[in-house]
C-alpha atoms as a PDB file:
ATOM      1  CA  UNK A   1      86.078  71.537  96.427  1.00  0.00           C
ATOM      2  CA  UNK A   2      84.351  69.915  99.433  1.00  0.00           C
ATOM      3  CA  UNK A   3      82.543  71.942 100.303  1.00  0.00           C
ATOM      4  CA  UNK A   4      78.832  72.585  99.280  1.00  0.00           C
ATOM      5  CA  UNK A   5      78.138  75.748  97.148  1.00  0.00           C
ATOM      6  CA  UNK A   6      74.565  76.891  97.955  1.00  0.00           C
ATOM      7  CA  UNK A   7      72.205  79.599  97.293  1.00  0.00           C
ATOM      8  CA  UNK A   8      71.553  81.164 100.808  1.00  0.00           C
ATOM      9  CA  UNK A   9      68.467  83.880 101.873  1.00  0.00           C
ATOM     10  CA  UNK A  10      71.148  85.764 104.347  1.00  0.00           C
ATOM     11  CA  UNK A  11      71.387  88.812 103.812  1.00  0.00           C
ATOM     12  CA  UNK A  12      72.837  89.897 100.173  1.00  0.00           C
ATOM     13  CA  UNK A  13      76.366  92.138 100.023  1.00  0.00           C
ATOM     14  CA  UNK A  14      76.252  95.476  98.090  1.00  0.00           C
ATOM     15  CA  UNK A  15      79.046  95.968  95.383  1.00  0.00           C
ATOM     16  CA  UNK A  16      80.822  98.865  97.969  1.00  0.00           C
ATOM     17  CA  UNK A  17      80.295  96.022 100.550  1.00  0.00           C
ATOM     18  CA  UNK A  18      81.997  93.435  98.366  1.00  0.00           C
ATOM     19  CA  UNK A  19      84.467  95.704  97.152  1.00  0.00           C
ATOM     20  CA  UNK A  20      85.341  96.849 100.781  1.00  0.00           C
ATOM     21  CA  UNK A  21      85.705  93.091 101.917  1.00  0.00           C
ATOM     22  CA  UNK A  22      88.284  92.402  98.564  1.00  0.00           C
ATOM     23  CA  UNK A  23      90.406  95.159  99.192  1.00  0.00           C
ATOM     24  CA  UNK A  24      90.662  94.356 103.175  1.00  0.00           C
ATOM     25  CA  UNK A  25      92.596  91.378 101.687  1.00  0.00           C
ATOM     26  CA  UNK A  26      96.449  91.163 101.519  1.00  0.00           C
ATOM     27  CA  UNK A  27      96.249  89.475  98.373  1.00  0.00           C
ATOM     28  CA  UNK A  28      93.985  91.924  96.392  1.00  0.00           C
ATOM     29  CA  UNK A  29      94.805  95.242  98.541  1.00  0.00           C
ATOM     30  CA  UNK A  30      96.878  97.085  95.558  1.00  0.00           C
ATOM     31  CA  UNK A  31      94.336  96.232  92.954  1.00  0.00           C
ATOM     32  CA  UNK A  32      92.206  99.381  91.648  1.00  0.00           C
ATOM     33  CA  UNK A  33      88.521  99.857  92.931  1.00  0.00           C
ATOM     34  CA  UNK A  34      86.931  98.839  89.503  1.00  0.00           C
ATOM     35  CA  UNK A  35      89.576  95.688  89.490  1.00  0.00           C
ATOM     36  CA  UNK A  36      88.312  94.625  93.493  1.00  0.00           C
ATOM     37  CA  UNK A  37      84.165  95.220  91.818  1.00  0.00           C
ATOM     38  CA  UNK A  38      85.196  92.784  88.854  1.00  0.00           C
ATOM     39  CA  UNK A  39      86.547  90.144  91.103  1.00  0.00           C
ATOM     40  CA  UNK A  40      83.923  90.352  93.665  1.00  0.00           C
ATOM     41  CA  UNK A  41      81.020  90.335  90.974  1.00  0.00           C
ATOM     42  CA  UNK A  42      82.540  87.312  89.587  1.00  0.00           C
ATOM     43  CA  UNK A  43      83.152  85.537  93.049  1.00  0.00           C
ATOM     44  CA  UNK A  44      80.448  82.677  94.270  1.00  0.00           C
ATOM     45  CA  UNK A  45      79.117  82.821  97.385  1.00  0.00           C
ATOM     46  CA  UNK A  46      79.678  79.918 100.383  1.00  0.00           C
ATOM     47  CA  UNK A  47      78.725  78.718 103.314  1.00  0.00           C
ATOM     48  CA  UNK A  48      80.068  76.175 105.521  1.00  0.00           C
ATOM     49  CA  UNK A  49      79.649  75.114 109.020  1.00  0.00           C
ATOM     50  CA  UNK A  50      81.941  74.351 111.778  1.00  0.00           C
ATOM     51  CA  UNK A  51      83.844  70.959 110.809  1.00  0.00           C
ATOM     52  CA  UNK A  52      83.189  70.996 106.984  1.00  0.00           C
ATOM     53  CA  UNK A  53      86.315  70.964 104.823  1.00  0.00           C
ATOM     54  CA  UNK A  54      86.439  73.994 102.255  1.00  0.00           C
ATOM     55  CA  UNK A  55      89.036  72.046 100.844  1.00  0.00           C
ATOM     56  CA  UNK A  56      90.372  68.804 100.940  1.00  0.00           C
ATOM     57  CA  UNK A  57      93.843  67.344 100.345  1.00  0.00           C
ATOM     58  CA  UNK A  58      95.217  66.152  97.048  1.00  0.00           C
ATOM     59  CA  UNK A  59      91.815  67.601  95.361  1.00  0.00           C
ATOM     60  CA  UNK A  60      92.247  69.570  92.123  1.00  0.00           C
ATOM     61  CA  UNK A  61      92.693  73.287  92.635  1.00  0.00           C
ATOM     62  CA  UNK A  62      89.509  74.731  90.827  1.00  0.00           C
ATOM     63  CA  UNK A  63      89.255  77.996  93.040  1.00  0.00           C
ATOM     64  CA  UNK A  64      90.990  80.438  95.409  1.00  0.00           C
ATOM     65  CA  UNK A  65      88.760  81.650  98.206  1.00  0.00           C
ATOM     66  CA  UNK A  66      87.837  84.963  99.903  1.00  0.00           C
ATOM     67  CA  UNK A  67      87.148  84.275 103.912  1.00  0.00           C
ATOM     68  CA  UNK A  68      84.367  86.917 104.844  1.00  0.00           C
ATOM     69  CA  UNK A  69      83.222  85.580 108.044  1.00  0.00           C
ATOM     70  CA  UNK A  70      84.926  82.716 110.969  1.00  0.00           C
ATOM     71  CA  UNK A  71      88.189  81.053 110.735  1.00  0.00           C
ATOM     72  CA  UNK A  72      89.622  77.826 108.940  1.00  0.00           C
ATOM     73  CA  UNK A  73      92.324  75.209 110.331  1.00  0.00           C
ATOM     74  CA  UNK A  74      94.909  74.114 107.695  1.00  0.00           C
ATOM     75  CA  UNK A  75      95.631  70.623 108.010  1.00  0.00           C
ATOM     76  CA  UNK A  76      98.408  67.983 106.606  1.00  0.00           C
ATOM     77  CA  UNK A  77      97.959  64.707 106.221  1.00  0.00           C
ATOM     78  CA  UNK A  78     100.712  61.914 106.205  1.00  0.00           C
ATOM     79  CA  UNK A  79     100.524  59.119 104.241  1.00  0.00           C
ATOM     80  CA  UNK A  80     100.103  56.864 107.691  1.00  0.00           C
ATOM     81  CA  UNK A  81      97.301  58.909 108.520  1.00  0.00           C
ATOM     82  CA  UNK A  82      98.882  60.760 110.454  1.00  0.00           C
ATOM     83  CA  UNK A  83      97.864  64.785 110.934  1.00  0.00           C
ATOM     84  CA  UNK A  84      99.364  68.141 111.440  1.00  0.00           C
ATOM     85  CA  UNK A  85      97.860  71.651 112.019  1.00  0.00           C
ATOM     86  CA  UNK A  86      99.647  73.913 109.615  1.00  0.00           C
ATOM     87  CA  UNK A  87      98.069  77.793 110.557  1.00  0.00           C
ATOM     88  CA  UNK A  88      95.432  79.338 111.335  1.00  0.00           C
ATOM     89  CA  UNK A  89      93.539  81.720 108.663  1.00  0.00           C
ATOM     90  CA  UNK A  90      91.122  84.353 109.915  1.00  0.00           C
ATOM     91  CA  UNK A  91      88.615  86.885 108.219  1.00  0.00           C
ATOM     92  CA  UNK A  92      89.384  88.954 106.208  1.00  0.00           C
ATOM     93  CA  UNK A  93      92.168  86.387 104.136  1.00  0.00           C
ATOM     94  CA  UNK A  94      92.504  84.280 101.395  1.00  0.00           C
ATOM     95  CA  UNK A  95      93.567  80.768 100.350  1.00  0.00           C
ATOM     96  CA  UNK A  96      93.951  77.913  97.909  1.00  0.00           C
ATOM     97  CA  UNK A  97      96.287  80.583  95.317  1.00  0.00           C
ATOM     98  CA  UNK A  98      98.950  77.706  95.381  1.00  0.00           C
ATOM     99  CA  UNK A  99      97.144  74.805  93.569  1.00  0.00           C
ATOM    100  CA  UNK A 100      95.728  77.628  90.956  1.00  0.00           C
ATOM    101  CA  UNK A 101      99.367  78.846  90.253  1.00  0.00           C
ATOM    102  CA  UNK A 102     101.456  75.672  89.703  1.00  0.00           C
ATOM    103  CA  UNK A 103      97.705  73.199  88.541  1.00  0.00           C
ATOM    104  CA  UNK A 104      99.510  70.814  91.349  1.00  0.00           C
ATOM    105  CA  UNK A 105      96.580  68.911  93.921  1.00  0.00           C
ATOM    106  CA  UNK A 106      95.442  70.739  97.028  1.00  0.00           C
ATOM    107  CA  UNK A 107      98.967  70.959  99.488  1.00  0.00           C
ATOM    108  CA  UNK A 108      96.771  70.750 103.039  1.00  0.00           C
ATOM    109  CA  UNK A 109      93.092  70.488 103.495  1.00  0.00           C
ATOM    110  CA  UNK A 110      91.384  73.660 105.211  1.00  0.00           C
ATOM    111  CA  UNK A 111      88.629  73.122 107.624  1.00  0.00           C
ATOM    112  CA  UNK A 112      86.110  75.431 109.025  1.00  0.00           C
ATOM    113  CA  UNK A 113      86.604  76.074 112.555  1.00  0.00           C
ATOM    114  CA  UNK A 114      83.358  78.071 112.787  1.00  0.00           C
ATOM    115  CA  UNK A 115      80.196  78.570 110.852  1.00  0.00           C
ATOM    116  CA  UNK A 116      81.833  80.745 107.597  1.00  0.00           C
ATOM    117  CA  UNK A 117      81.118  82.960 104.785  1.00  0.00           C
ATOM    118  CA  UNK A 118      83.304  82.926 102.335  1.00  0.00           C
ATOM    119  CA  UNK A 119      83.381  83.954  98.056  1.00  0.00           C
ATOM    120  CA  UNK A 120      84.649  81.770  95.697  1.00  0.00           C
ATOM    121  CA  UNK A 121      87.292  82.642  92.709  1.00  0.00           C
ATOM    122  CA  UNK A 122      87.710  80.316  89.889  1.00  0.00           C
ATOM    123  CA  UNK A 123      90.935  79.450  88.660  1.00  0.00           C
ATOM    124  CA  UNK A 124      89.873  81.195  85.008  1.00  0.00           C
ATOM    125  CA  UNK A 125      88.955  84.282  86.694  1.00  0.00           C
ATOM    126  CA  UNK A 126      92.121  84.709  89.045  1.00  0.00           C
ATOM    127  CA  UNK A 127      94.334  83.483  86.357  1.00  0.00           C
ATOM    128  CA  UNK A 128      92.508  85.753  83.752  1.00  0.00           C
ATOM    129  CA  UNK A 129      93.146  88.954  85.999  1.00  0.00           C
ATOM    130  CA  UNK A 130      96.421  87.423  86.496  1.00  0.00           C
ATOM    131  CA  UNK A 131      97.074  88.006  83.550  1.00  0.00           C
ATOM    132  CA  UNK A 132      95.662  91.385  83.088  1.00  0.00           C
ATOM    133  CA  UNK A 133      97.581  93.379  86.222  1.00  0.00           C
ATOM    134  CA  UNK A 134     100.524  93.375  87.328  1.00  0.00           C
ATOM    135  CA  UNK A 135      99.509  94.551  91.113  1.00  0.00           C
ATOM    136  CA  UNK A 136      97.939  90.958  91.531  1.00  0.00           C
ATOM    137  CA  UNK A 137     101.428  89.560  91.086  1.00  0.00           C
ATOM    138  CA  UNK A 138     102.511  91.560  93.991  1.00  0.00           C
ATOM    139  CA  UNK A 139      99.856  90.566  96.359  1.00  0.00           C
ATOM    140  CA  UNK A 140     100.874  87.273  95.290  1.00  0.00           C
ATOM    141  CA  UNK A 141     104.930  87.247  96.048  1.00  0.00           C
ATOM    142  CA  UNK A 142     104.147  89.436  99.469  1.00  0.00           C
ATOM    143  CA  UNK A 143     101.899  86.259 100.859  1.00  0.00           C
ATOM    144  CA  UNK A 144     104.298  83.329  99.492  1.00  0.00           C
ATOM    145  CA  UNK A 145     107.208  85.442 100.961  1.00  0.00           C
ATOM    146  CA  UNK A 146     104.860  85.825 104.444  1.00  0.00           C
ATOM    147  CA  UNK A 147     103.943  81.761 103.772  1.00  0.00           C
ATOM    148  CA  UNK A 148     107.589  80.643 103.049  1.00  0.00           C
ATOM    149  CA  UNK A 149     108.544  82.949 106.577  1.00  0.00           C
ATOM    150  CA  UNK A 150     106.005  81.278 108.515  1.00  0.00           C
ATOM    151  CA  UNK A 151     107.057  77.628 107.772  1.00  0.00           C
ATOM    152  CA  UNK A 152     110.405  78.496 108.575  1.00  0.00           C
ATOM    153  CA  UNK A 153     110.007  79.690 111.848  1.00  0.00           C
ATOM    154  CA  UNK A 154     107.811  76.612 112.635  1.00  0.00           C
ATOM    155  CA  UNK A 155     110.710  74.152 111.533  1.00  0.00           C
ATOM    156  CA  UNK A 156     113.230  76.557 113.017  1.00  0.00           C
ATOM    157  CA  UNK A 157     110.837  76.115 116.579  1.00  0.00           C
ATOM    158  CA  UNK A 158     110.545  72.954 116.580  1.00  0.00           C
ATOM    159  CA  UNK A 159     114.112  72.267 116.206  1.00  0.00           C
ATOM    160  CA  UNK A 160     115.232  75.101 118.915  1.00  0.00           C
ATOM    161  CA  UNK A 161     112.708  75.787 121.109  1.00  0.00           C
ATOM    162  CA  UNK A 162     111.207  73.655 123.776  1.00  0.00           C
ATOM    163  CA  UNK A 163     107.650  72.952 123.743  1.00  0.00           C
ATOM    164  CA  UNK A 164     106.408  75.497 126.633  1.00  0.00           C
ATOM    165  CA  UNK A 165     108.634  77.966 123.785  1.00  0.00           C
ATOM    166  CA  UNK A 166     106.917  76.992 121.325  1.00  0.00           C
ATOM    167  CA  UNK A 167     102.922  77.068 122.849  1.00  0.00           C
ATOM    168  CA  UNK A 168     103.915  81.008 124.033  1.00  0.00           C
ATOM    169  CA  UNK A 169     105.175  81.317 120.414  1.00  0.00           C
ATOM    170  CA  UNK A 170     102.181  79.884 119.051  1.00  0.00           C
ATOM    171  CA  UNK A 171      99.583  81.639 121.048  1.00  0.00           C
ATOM    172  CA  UNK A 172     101.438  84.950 120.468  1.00  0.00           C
ATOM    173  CA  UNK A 173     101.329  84.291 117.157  1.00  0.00           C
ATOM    174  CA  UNK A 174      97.614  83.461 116.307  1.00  0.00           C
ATOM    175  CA  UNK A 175      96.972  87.093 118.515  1.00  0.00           C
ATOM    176  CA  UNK A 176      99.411  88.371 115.752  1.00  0.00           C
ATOM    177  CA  UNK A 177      97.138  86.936 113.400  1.00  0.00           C
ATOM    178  CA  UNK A 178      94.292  88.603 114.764  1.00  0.00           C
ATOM    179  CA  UNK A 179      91.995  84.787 115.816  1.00  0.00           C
ATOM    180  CA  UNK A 180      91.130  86.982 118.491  1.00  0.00           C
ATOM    181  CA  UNK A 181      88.595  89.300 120.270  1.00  0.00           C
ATOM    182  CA  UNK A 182      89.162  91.837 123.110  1.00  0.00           C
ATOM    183  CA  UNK A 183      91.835  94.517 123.862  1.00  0.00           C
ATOM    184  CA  UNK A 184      95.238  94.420 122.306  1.00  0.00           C
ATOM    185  CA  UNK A 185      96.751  94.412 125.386  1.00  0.00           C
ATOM    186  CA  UNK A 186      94.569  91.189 126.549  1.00  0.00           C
ATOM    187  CA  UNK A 187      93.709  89.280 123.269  1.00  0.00           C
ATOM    188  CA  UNK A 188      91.113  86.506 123.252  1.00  0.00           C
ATOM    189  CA  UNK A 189      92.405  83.438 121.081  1.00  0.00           C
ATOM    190  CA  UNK A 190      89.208  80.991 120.682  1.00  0.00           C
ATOM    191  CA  UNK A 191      90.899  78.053 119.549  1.00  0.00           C
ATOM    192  CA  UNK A 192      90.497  74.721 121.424  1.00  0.00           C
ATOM    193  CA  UNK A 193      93.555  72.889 123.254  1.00  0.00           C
ATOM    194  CA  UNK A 194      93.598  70.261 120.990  1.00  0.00           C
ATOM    195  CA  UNK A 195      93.765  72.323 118.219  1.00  0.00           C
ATOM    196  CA  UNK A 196      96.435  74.504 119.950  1.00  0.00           C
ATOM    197  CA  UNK A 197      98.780  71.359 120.624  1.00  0.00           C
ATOM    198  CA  UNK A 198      98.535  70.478 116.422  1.00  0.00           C
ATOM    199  CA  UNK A 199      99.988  73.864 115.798  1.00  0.00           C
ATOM    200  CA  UNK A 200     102.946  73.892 118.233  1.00  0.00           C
ATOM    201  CA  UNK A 201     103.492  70.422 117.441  1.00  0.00           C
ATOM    202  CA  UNK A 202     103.003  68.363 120.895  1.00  0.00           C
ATOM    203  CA  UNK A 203     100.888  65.990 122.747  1.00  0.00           C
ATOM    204  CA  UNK A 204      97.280  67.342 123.874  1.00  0.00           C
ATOM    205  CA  UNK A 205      98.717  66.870 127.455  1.00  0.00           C
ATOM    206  CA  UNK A 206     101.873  68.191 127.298  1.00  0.00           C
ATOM    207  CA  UNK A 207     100.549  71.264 125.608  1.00  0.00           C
ATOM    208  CA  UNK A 208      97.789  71.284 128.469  1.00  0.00           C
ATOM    209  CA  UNK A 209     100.798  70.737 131.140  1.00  0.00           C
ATOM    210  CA  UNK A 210     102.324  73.564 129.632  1.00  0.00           C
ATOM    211  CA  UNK A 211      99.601  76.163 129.741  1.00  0.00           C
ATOM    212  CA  UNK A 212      98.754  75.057 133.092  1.00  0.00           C
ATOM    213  CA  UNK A 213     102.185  76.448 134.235  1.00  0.00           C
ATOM    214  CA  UNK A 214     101.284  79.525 132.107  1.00  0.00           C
ATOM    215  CA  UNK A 215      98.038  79.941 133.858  1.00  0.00           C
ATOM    216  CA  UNK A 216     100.071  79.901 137.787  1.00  0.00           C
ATOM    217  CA  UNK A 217     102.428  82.264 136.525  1.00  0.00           C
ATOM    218  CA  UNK A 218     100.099  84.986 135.761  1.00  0.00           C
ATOM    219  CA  UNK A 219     100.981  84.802 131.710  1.00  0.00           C
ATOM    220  CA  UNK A 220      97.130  83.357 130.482  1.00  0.00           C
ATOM    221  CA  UNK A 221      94.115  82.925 131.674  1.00  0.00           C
ATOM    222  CA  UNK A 222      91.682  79.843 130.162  1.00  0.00           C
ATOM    223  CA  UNK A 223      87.843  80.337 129.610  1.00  0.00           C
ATOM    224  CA  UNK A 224      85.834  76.968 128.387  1.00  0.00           C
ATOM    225  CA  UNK A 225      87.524  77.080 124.717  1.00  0.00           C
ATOM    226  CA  UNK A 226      89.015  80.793 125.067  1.00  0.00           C
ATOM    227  CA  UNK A 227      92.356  81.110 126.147  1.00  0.00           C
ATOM    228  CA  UNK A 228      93.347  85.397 127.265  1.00  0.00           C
ATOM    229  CA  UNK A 229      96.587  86.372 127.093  1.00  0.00           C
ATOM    230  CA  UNK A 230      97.127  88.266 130.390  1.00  0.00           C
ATOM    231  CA  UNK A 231     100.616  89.192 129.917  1.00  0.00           C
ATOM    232  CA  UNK A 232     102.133  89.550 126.731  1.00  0.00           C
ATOM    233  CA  UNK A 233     105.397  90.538 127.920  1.00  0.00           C
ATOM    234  CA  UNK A 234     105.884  87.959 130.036  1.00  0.00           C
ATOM    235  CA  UNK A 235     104.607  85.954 127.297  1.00  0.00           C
ATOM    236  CA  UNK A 236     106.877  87.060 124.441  1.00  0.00           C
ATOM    237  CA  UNK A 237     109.754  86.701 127.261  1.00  0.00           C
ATOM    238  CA  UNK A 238     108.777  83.035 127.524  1.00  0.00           C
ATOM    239  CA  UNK A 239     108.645  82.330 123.894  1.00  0.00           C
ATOM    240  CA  UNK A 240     112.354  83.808 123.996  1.00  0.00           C
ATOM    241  CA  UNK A 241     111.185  86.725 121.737  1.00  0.00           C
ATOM    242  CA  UNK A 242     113.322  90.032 122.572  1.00  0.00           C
END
């Protein structure tokens, strides 16, 4: 793991805290309360700030993680050196099951995007309850199915849609995602524009051309490294979504 694992004086989590914050996650949601208290007793606590990678490409998988607090880029790296932004994961979720299920090296490394919180889960603790409950293997299929569905629409994009397509797409579907504040009918995605032209898979000025035209026709509005969705209909509409 990259990142460093250190004792912090914030402000400790009760066990109904803990157990709230397991249970908000798709991953664990069907597990029993006294299950969630187990894992989250046996979780380490982490702290990273904005730029750090939680994980790192082509590391060993030693740990899944629990996100508690900010939001984490996933990033691939090409053998050239070459980089792509992969998703976006926001609090409460989880990551890094993959490398713990099939003892393969890290897929993508996961950067923090923010200052973050997260718990820790080592691989003989997930695999142990693994073991132990069926419901865990359930979490498990739902997010590879949700993972598998995501990729596929992001190949499917890029070889369909044009690249104003696929920024609406994109932005419409990190407010899906919830890496966002405000109302649901104006939602606040604080991602930068660089970051934003990894994920829909274009040039920084391209993907700046093509929110600019967003901006004149009423669809977004963008504040410093905010960008507000303004109309979501006309949004969807211009991603081609019915």
């Amino acid at each position: 793991m990259a990142a460093q694992r250190s004792a912090s004086r914030r402000r400790e989590w009760s066990r109904a805290e803990l157990t709230e914050l397991f249970g908000s996650v798709r991953l664990f949601s069907r597990l029993p309360g006294p299950q969630l208290e187990a894992l989250a007793l046996a979780s380490q606590r982490v702290f990273v700030r904005r730029g750090e990678l939680v994980i790192k490409q082509a590391d060993e998988g030693d740990a899944l993680f629990v996100l508690a607090a900010g939001s984490m880029l996933v990033r691939r790296v090409s053998r050239s050196g070459g980089s792509r932004a992969l998703n976006v994961i926001e609090a409460p979720g989880s990551f890094g099951e993959l490398s713990l299920l099939d003892s393969r090296p890290r897929s993508a490394s996961i950067e923090a995007l923010e200052d973050c919180e997260l718990f820790a889960i080592s691989r003989e603790t997930f695999l142990g309850l693994l073991g132990r409950d069926p419901r865990l293997v359930d979490g498990l299929i739902r997010e590879l199915g949700r993972m598998i569905r995501r990729l596929t629409d992001q190949v499917a994009d890029e070889a369909l849609l044009d690249l104003p397509s696929r920024v609406a797409k994109t932005l419409l579907r990190l407010a899906d995602d919830q890496v966002m504040s405000g109302p649901k009918d104006q939602p606040v995605i604080a991602l930068s524009q660089g970051k934003l032209a990894e994920l829909a898979g274009g040039s920084r000025q391209s993907v700046n051309a093509a929110l600019s035209n967003m901006v004149v026709r009423g669809l977004i509005r963008i504040d410093t490294r905010k960008i507000v969705i303004t109309n979501v209909a006309g949004l969807r509409a211009r991603a081609g979504i019915n």
